[in-house]
PDB file of N, CA and C in Angstrom:
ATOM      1  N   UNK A   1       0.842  -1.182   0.000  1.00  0.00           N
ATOM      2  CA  UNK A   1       0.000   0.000   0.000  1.00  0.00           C
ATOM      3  C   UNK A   1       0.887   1.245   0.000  1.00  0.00           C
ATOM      4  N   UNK A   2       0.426   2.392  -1.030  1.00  0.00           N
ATOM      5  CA  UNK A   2       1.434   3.181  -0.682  1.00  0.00           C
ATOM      6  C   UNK A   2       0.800   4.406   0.547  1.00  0.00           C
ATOM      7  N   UNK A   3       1.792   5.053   0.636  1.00  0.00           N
ATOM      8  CA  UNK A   3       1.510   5.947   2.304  1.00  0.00           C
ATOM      9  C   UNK A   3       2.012   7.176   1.967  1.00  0.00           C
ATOM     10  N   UNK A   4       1.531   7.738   3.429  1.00  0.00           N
ATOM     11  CA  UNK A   4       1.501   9.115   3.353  1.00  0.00           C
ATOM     12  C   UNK A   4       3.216   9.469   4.014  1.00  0.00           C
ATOM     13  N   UNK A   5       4.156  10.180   4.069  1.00  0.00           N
ATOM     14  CA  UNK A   5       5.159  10.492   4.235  1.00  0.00           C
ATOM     15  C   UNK A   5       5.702  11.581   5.713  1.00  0.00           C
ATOM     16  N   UNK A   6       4.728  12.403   5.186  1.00  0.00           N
ATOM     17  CA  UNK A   6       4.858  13.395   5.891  1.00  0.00           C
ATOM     18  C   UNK A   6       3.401  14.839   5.471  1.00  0.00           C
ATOM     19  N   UNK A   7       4.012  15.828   6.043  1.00  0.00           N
ATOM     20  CA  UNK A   7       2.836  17.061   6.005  1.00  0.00           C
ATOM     21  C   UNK A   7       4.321  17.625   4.938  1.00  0.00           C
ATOM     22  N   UNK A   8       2.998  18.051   4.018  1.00  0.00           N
ATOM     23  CA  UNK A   8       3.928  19.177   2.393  1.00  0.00           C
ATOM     24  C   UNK A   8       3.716  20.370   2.545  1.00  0.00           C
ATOM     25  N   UNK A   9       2.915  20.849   3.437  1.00  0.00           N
ATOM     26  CA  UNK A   9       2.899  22.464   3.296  1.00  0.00           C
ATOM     27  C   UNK A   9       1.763  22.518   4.192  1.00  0.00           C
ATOM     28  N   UNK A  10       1.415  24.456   4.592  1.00  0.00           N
ATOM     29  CA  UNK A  10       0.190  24.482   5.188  1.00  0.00           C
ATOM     30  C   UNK A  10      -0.363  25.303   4.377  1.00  0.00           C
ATOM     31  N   UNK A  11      -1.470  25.404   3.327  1.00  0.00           N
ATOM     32  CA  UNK A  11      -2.329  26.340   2.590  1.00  0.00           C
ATOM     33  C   UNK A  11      -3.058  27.372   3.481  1.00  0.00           C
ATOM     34  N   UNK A  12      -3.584  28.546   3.103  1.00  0.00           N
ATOM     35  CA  UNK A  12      -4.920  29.010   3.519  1.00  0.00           C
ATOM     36  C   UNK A  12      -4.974  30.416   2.849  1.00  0.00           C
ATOM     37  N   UNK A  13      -6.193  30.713   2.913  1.00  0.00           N
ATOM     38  CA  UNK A  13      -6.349  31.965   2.474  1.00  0.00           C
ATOM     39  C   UNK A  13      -6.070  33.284   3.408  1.00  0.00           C
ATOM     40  N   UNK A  14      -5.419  34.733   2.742  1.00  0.00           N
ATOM     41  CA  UNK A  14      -5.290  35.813   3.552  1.00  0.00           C
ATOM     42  C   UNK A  14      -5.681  36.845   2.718  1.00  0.00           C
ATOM     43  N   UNK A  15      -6.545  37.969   3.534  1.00  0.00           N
ATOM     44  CA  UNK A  15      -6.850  39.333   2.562  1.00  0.00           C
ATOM     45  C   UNK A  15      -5.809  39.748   1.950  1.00  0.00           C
ATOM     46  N   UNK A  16      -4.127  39.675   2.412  1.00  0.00           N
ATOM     47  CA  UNK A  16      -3.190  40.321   2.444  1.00  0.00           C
ATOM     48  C   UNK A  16      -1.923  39.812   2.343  1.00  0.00           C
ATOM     49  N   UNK A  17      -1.956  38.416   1.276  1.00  0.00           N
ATOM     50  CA  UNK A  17      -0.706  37.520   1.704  1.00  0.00           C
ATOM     51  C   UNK A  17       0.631  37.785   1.905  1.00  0.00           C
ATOM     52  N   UNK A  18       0.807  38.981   1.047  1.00  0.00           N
ATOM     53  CA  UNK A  18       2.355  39.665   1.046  1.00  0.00           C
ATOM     54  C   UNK A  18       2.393  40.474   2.438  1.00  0.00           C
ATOM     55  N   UNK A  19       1.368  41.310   3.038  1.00  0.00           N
ATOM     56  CA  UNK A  19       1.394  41.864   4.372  1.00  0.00           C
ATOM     57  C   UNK A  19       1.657  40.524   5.819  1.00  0.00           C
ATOM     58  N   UNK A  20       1.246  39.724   5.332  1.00  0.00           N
ATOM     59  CA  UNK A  20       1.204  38.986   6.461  1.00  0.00           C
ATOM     60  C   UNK A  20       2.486  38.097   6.059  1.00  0.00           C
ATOM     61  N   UNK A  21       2.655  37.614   5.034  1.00  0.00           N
ATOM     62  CA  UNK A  21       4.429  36.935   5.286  1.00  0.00           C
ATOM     63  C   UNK A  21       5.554  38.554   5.589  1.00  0.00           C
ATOM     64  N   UNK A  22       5.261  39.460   5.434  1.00  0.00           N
ATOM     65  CA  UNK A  22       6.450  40.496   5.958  1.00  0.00           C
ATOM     66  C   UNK A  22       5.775  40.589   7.251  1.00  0.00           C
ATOM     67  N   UNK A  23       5.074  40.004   7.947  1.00  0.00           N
ATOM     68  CA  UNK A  23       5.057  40.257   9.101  1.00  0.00           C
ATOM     69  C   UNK A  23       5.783  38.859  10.095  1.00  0.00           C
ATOM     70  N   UNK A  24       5.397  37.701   9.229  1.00  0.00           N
ATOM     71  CA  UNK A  24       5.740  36.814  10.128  1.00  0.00           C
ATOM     72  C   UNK A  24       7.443  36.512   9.738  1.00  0.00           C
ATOM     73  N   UNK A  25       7.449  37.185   8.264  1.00  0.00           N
ATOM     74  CA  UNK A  25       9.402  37.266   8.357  1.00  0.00           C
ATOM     75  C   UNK A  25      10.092  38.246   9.171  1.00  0.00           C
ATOM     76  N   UNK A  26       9.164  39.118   9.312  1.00  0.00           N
ATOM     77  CA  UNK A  26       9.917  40.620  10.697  1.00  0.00           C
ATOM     78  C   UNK A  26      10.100  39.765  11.934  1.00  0.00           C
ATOM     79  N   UNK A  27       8.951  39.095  12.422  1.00  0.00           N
ATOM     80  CA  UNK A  27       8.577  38.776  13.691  1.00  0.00           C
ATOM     81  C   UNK A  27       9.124  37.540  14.585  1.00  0.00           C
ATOM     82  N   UNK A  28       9.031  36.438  13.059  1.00  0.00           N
ATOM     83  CA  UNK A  28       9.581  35.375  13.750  1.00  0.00           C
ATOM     84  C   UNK A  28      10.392  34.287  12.504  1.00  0.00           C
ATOM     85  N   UNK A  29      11.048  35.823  11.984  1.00  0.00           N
ATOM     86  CA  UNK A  29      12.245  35.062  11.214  1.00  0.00           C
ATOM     87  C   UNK A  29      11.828  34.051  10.263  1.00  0.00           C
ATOM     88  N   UNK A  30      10.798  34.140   9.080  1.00  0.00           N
ATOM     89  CA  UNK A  30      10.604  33.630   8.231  1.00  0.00           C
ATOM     90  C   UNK A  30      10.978  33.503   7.092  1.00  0.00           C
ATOM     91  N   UNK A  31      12.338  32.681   6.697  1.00  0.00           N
ATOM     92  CA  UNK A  31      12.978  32.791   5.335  1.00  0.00           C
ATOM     93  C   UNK A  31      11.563  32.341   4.140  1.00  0.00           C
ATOM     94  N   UNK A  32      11.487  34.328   4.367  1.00  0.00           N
ATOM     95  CA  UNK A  32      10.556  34.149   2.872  1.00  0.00           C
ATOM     96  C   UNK A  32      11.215  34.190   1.411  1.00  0.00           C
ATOM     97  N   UNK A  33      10.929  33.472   0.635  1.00  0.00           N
ATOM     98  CA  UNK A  33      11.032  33.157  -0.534  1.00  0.00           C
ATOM     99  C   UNK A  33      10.461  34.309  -1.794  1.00  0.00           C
ATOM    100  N   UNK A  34      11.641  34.496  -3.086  1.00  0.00           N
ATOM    101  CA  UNK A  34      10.820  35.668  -3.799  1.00  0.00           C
ATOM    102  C   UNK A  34       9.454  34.985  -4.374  1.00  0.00           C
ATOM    103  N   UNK A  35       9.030  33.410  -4.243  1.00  0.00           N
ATOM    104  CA  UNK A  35       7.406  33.151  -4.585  1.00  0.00           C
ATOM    105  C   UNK A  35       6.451  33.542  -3.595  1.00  0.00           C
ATOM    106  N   UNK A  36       6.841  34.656  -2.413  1.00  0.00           N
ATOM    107  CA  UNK A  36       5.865  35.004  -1.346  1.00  0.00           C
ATOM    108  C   UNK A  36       5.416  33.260  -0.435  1.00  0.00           C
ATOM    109  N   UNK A  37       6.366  32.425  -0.410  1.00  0.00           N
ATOM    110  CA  UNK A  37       5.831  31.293   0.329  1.00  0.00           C
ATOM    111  C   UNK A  37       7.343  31.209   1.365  1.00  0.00           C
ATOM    112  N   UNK A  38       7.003  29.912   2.139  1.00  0.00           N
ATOM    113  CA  UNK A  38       8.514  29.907   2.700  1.00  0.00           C
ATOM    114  C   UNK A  38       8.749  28.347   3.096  1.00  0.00           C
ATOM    115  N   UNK A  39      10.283  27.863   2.876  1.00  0.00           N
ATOM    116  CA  UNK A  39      10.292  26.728   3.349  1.00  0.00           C
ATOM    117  C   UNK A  39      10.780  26.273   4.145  1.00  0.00           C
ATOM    118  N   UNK A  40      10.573  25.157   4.923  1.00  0.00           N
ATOM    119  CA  UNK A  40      11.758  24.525   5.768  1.00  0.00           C
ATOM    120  C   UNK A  40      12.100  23.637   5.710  1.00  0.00           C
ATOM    121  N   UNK A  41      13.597  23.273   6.075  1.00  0.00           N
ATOM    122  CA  UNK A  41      13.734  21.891   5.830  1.00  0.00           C
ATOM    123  C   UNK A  41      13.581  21.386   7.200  1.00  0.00           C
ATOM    124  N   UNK A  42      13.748  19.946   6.543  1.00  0.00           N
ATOM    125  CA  UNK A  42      13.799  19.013   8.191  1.00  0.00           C
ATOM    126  C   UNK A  42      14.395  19.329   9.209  1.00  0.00           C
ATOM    127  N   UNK A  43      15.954  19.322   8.030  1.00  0.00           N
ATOM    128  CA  UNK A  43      17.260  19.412   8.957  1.00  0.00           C
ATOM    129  C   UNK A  43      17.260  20.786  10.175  1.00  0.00           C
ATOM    130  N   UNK A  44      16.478  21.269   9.825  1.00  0.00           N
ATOM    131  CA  UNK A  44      16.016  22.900  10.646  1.00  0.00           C
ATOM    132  C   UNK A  44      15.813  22.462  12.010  1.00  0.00           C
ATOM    133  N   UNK A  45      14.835  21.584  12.307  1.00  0.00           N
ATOM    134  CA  UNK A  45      14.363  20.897  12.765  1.00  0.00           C
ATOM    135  C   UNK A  45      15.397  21.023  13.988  1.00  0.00           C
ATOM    136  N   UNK A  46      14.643  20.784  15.888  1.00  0.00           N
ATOM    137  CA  UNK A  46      15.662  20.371  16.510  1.00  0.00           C
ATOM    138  C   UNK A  46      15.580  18.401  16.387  1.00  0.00           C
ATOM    139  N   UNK A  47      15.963  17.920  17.134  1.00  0.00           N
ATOM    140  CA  UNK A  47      16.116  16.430  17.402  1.00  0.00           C
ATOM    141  C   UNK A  47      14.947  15.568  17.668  1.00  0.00           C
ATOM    142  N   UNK A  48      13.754  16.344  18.692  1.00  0.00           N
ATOM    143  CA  UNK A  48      12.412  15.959  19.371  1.00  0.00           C
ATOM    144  C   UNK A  48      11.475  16.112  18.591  1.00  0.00           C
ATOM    145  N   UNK A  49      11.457  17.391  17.599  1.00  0.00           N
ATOM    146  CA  UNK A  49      10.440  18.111  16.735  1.00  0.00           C
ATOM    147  C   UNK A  49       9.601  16.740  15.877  1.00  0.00           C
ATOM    148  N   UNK A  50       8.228  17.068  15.696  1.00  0.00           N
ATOM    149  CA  UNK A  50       8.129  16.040  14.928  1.00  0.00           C
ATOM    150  C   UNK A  50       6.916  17.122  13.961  1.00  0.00           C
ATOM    151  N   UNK A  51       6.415  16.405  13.132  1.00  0.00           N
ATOM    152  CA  UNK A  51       5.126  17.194  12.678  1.00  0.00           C
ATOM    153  C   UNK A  51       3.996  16.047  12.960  1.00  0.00           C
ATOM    154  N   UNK A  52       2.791  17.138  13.397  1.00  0.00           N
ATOM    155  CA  UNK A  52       1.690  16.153  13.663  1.00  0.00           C
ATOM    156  C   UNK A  52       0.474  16.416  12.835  1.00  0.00           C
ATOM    157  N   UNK A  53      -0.382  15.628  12.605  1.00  0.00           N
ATOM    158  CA  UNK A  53      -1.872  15.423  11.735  1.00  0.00           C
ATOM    159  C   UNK A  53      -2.583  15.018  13.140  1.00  0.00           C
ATOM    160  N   UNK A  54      -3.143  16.005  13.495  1.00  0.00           N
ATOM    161  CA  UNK A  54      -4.779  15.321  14.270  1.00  0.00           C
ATOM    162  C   UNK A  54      -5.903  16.499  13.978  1.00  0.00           C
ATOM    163  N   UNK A  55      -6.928  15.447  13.854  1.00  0.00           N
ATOM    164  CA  UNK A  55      -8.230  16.340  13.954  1.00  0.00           C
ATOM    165  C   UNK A  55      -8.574  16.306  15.245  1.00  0.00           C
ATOM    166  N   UNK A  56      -8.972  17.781  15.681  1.00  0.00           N
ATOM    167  CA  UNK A  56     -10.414  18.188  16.967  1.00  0.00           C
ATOM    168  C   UNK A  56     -11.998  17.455  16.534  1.00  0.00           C
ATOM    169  N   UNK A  57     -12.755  16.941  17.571  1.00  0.00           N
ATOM    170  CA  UNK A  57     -13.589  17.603  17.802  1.00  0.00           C
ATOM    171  C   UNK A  57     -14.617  18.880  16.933  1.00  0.00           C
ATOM    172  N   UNK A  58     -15.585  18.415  16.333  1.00  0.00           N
ATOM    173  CA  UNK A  58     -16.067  20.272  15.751  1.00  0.00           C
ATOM    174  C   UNK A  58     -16.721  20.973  16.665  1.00  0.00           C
ATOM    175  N   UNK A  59     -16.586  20.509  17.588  1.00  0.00           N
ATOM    176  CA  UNK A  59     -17.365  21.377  19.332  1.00  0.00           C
ATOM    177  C   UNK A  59     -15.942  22.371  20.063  1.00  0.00           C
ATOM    178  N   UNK A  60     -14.579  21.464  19.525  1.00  0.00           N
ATOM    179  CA  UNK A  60     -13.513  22.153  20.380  1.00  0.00           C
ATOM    180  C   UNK A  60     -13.501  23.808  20.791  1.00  0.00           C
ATOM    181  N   UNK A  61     -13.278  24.183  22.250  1.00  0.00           N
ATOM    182  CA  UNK A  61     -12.485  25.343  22.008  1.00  0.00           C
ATOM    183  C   UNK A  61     -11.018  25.458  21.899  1.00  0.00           C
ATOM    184  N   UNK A  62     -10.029  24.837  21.705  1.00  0.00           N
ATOM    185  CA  UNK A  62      -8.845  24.457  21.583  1.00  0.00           C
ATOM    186  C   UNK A  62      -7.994  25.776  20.664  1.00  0.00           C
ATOM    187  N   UNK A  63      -8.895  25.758  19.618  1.00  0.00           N
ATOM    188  CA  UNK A  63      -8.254  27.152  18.488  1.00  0.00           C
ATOM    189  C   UNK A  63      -9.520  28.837  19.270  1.00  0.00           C
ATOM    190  N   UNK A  64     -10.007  28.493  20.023  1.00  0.00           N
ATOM    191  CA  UNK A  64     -10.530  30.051  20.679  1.00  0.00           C
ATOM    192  C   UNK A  64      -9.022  30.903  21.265  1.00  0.00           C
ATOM    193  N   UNK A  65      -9.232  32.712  20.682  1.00  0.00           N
ATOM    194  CA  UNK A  65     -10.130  32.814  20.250  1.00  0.00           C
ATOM    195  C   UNK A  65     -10.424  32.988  19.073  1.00  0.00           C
ATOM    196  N   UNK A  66     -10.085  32.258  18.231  1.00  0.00           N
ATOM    197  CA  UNK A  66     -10.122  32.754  16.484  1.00  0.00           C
ATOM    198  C   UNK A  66     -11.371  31.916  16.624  1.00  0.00           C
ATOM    199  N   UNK A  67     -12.134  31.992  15.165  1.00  0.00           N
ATOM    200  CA  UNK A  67     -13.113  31.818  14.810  1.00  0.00           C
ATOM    201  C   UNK A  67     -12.670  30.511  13.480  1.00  0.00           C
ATOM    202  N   UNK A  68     -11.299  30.332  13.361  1.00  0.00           N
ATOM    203  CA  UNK A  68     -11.197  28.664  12.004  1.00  0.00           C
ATOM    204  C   UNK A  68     -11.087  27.927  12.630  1.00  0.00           C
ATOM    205  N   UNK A  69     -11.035  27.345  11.579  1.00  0.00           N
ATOM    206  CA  UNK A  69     -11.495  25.671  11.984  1.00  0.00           C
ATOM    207  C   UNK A  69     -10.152  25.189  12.016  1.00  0.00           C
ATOM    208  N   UNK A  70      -9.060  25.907  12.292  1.00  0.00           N
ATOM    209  CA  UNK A  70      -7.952  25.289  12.406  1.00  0.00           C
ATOM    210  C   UNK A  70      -7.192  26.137  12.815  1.00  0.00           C
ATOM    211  N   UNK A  71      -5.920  25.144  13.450  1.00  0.00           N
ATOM    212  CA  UNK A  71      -4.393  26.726  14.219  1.00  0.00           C
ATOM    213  C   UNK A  71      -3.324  25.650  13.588  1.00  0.00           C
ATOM    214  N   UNK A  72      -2.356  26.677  13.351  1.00  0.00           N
ATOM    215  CA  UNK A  72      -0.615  26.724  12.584  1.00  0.00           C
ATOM    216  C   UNK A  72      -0.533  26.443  14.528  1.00  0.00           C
ATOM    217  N   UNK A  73       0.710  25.236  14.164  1.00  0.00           N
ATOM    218  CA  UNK A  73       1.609  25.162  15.402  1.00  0.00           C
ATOM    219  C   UNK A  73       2.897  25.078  14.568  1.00  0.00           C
ATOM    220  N   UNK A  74       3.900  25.959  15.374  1.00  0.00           N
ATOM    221  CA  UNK A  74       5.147  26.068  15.110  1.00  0.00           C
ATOM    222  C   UNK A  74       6.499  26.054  15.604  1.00  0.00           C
ATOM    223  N   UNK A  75       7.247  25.541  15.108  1.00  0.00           N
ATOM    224  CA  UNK A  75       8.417  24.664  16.718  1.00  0.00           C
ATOM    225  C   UNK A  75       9.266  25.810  16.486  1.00  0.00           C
ATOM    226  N   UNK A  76       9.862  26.478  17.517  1.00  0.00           N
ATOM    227  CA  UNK A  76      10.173  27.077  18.310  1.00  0.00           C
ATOM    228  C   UNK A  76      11.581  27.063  18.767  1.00  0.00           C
ATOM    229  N   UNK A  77      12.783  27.694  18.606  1.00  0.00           N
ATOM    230  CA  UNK A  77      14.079  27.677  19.361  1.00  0.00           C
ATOM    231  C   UNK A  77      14.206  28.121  21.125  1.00  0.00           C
ATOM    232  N   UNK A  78      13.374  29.183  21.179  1.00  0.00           N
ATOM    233  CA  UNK A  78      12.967  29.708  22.355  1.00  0.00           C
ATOM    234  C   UNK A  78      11.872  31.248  22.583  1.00  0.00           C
ATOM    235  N   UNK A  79      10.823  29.974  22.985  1.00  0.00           N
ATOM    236  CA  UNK A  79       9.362  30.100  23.160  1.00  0.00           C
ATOM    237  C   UNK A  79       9.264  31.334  23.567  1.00  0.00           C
ATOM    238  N   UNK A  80       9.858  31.887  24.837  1.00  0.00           N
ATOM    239  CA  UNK A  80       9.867  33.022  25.849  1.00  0.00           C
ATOM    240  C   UNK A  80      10.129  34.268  25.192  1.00  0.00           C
ATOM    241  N   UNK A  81      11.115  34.292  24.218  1.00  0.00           N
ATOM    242  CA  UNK A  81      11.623  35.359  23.358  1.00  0.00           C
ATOM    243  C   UNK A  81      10.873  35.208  22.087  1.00  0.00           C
ATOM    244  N   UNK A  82       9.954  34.878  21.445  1.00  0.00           N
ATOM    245  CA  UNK A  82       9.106  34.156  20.322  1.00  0.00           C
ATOM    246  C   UNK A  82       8.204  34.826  20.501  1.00  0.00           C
ATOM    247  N   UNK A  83       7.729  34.720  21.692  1.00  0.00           N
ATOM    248  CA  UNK A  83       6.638  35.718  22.291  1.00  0.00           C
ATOM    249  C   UNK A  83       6.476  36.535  22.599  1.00  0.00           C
ATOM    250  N   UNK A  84       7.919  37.522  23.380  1.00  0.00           N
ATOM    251  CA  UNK A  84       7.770  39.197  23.309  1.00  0.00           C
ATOM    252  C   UNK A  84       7.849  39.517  22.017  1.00  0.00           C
ATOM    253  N   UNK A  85       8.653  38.628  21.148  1.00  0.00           N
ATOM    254  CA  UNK A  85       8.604  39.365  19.554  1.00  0.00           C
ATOM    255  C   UNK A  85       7.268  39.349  19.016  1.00  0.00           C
ATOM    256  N   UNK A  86       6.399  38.357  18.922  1.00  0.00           N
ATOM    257  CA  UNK A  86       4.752  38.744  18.435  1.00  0.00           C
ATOM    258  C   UNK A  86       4.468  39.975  18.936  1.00  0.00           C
ATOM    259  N   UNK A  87       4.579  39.500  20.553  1.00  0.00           N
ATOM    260  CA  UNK A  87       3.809  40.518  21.036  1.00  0.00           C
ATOM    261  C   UNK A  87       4.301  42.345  21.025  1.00  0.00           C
ATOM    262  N   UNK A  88       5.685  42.416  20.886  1.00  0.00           N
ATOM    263  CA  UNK A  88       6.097  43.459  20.178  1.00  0.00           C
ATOM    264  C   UNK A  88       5.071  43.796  19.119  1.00  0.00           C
ATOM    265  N   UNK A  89       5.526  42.850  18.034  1.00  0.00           N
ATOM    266  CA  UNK A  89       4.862  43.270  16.501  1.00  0.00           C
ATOM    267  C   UNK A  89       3.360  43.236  16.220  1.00  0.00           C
ATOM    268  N   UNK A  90       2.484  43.453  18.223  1.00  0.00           N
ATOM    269  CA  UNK A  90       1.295  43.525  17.738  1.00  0.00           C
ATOM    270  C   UNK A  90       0.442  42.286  17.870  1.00  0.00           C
ATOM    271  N   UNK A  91       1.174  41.542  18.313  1.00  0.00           N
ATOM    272  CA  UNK A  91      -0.012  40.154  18.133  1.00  0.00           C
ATOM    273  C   UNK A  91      -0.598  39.906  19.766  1.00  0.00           C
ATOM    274  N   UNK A  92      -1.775  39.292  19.729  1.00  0.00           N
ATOM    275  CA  UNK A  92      -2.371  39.217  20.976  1.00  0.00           C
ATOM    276  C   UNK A  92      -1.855  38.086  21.751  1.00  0.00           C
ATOM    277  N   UNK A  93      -1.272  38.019  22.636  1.00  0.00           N
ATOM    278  CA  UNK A  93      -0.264  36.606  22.885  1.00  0.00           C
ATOM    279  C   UNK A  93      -1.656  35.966  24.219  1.00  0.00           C
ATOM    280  N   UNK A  94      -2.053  34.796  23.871  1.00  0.00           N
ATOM    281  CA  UNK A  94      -3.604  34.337  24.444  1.00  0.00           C
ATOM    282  C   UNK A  94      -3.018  33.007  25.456  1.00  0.00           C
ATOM    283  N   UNK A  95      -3.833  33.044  26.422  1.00  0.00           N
ATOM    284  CA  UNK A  95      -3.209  31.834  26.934  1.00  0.00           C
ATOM    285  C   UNK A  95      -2.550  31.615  27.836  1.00  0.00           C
ATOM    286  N   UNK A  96      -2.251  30.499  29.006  1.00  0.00           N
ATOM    287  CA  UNK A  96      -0.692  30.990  29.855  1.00  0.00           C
ATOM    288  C   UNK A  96       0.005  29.751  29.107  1.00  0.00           C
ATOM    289  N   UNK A  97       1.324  30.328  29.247  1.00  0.00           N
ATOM    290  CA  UNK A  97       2.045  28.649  28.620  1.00  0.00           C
ATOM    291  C   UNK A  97       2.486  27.609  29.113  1.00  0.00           C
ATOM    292  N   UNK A  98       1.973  26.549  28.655  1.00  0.00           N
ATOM    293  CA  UNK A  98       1.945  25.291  29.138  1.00  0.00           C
ATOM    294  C   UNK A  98       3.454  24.090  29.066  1.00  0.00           C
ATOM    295  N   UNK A  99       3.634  23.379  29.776  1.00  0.00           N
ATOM    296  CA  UNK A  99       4.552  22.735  29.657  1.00  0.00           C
ATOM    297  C   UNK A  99       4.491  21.412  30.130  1.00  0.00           C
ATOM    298  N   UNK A 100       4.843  20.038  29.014  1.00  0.00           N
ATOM    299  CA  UNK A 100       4.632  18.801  29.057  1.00  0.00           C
ATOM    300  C   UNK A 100       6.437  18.069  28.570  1.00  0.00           C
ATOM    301  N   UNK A 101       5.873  16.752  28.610  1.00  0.00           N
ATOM    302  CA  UNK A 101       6.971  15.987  29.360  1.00  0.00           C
ATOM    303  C   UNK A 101       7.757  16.055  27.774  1.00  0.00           C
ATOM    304  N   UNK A 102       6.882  16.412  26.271  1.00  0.00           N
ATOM    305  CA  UNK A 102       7.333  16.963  25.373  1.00  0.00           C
ATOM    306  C   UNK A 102       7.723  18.024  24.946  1.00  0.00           C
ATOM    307  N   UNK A 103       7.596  19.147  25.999  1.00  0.00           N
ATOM    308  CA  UNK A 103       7.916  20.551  25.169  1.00  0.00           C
ATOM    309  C   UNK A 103       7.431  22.044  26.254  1.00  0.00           C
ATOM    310  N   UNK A 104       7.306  22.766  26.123  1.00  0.00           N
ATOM    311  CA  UNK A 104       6.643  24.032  26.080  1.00  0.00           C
ATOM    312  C   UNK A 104       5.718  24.357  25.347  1.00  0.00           C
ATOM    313  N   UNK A 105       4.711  25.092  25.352  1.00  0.00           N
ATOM    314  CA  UNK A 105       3.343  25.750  24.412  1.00  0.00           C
ATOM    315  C   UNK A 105       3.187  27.038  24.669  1.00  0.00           C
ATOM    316  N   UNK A 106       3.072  27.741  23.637  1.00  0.00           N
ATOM    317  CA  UNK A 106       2.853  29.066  24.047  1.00  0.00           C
ATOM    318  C   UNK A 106       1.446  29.540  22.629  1.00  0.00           C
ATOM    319  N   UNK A 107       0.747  30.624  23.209  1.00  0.00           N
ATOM    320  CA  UNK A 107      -0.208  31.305  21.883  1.00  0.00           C
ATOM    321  C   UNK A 107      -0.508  32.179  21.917  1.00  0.00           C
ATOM    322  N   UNK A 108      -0.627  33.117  20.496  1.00  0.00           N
ATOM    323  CA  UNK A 108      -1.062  33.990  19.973  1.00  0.00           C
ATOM    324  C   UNK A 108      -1.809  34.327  18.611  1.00  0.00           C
ATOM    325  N   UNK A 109      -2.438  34.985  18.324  1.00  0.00           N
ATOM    326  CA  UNK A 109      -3.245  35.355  17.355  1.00  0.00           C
ATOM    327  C   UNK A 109      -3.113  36.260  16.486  1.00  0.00           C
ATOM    328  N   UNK A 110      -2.633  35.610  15.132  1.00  0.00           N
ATOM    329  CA  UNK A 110      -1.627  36.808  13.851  1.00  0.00           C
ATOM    330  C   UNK A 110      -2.758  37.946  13.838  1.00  0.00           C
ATOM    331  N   UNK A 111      -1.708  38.658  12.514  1.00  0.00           N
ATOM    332  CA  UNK A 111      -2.585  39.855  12.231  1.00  0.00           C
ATOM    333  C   UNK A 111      -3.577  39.379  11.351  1.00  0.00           C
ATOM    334  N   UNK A 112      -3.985  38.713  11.210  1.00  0.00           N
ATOM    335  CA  UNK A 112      -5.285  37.715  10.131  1.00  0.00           C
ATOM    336  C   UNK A 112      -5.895  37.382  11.069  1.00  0.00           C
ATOM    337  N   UNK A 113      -5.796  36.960  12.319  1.00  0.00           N
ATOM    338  CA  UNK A 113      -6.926  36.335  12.898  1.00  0.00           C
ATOM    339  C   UNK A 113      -6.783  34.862  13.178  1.00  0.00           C
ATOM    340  N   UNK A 114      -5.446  34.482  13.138  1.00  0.00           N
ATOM    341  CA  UNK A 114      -5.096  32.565  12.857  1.00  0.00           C
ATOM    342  C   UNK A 114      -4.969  32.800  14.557  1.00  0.00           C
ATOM    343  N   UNK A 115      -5.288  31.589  14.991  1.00  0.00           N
ATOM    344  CA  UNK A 115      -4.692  31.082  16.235  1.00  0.00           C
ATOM    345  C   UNK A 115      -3.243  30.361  16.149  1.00  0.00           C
ATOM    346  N   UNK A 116      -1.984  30.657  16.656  1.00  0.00           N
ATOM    347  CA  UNK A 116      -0.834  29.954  16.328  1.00  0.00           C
ATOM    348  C   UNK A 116      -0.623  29.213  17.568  1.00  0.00           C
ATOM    349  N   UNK A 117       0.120  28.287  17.117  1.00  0.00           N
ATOM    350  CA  UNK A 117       0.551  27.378  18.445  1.00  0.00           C
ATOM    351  C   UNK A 117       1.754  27.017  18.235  1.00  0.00           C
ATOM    352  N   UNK A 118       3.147  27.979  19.384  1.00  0.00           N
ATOM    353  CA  UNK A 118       4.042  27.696  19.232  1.00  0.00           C
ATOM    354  C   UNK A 118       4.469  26.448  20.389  1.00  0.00           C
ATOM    355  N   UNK A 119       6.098  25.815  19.899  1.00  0.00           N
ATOM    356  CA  UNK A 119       6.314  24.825  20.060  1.00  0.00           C
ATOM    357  C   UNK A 119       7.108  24.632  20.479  1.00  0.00           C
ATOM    358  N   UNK A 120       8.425  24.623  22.149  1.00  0.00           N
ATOM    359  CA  UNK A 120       9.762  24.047  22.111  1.00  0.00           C
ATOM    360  C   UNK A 120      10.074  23.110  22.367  1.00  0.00           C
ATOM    361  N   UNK A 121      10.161  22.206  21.750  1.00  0.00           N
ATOM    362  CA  UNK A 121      10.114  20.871  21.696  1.00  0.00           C
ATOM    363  C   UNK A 121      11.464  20.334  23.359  1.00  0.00           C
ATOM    364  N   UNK A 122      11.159  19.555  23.814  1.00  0.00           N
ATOM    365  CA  UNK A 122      12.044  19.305  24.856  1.00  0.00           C
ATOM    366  C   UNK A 122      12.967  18.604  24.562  1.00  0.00           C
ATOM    367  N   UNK A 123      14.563  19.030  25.397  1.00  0.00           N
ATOM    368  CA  UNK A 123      15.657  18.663  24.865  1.00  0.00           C
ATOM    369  C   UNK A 123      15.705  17.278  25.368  1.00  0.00           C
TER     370      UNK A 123
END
């Protein structure tokens, strides 16, 4: 049977796509690309990082307070400084941050309205 590999990208729509990648390349260091997209490699990656696929619930509040049906989580070098920089550049930093036997969690809410969920994966 053949299989799925991995996650290839995250799509979505923005009023403003070029405003909002110069924001998240100001903010949190996004090697944007001249196609207005951006990539990463694995190797970026620390050691723990993994990428995950799960669905919620359609009752969840998990992504409050945005209003999609979905949140960007994003791994993280250090969470603490990740977060005065949003919150510098304006973003609503939601939440207190959480910490499990995998990582740190921290959140905030872009200038679009996404719920993000950052990530430091534990050493």
């Amino acid at each position: 049977m053949a299989k799925v590999l991995g996650v290839g990208g995250i799509f979505f729509k923005s009023s403003d796509p070029k405003k909002l990648l110069e924001w998240y390349t100001r903010w949190l260091g996004f090697p944007a690309s001249d196609q207005g997209s951006v990539m990463f490699s694995p190797q970026s990656m620390p050691p723990n990082a993994v990428t995950v696929w799960s669905a919620f619930e359609s009752g969840t509040t998990y992504f409050a307070p945005s209003e999609r049906a979905y949140m960007f989580n994003l791994v993280v070098d250090d969470l603490d400084e990740v977060l005065k920089q949003v919150a510098e550049g304006g973003a609503q930093v939601v939440g207190k941050m959480e910490e499990a036997d995998y990582g740190r969690f921290g959140w905030f809410m872009d200038p679009d309205g996404n719920k993000v969920e950052l990530w430091q994966p534990a050493e």
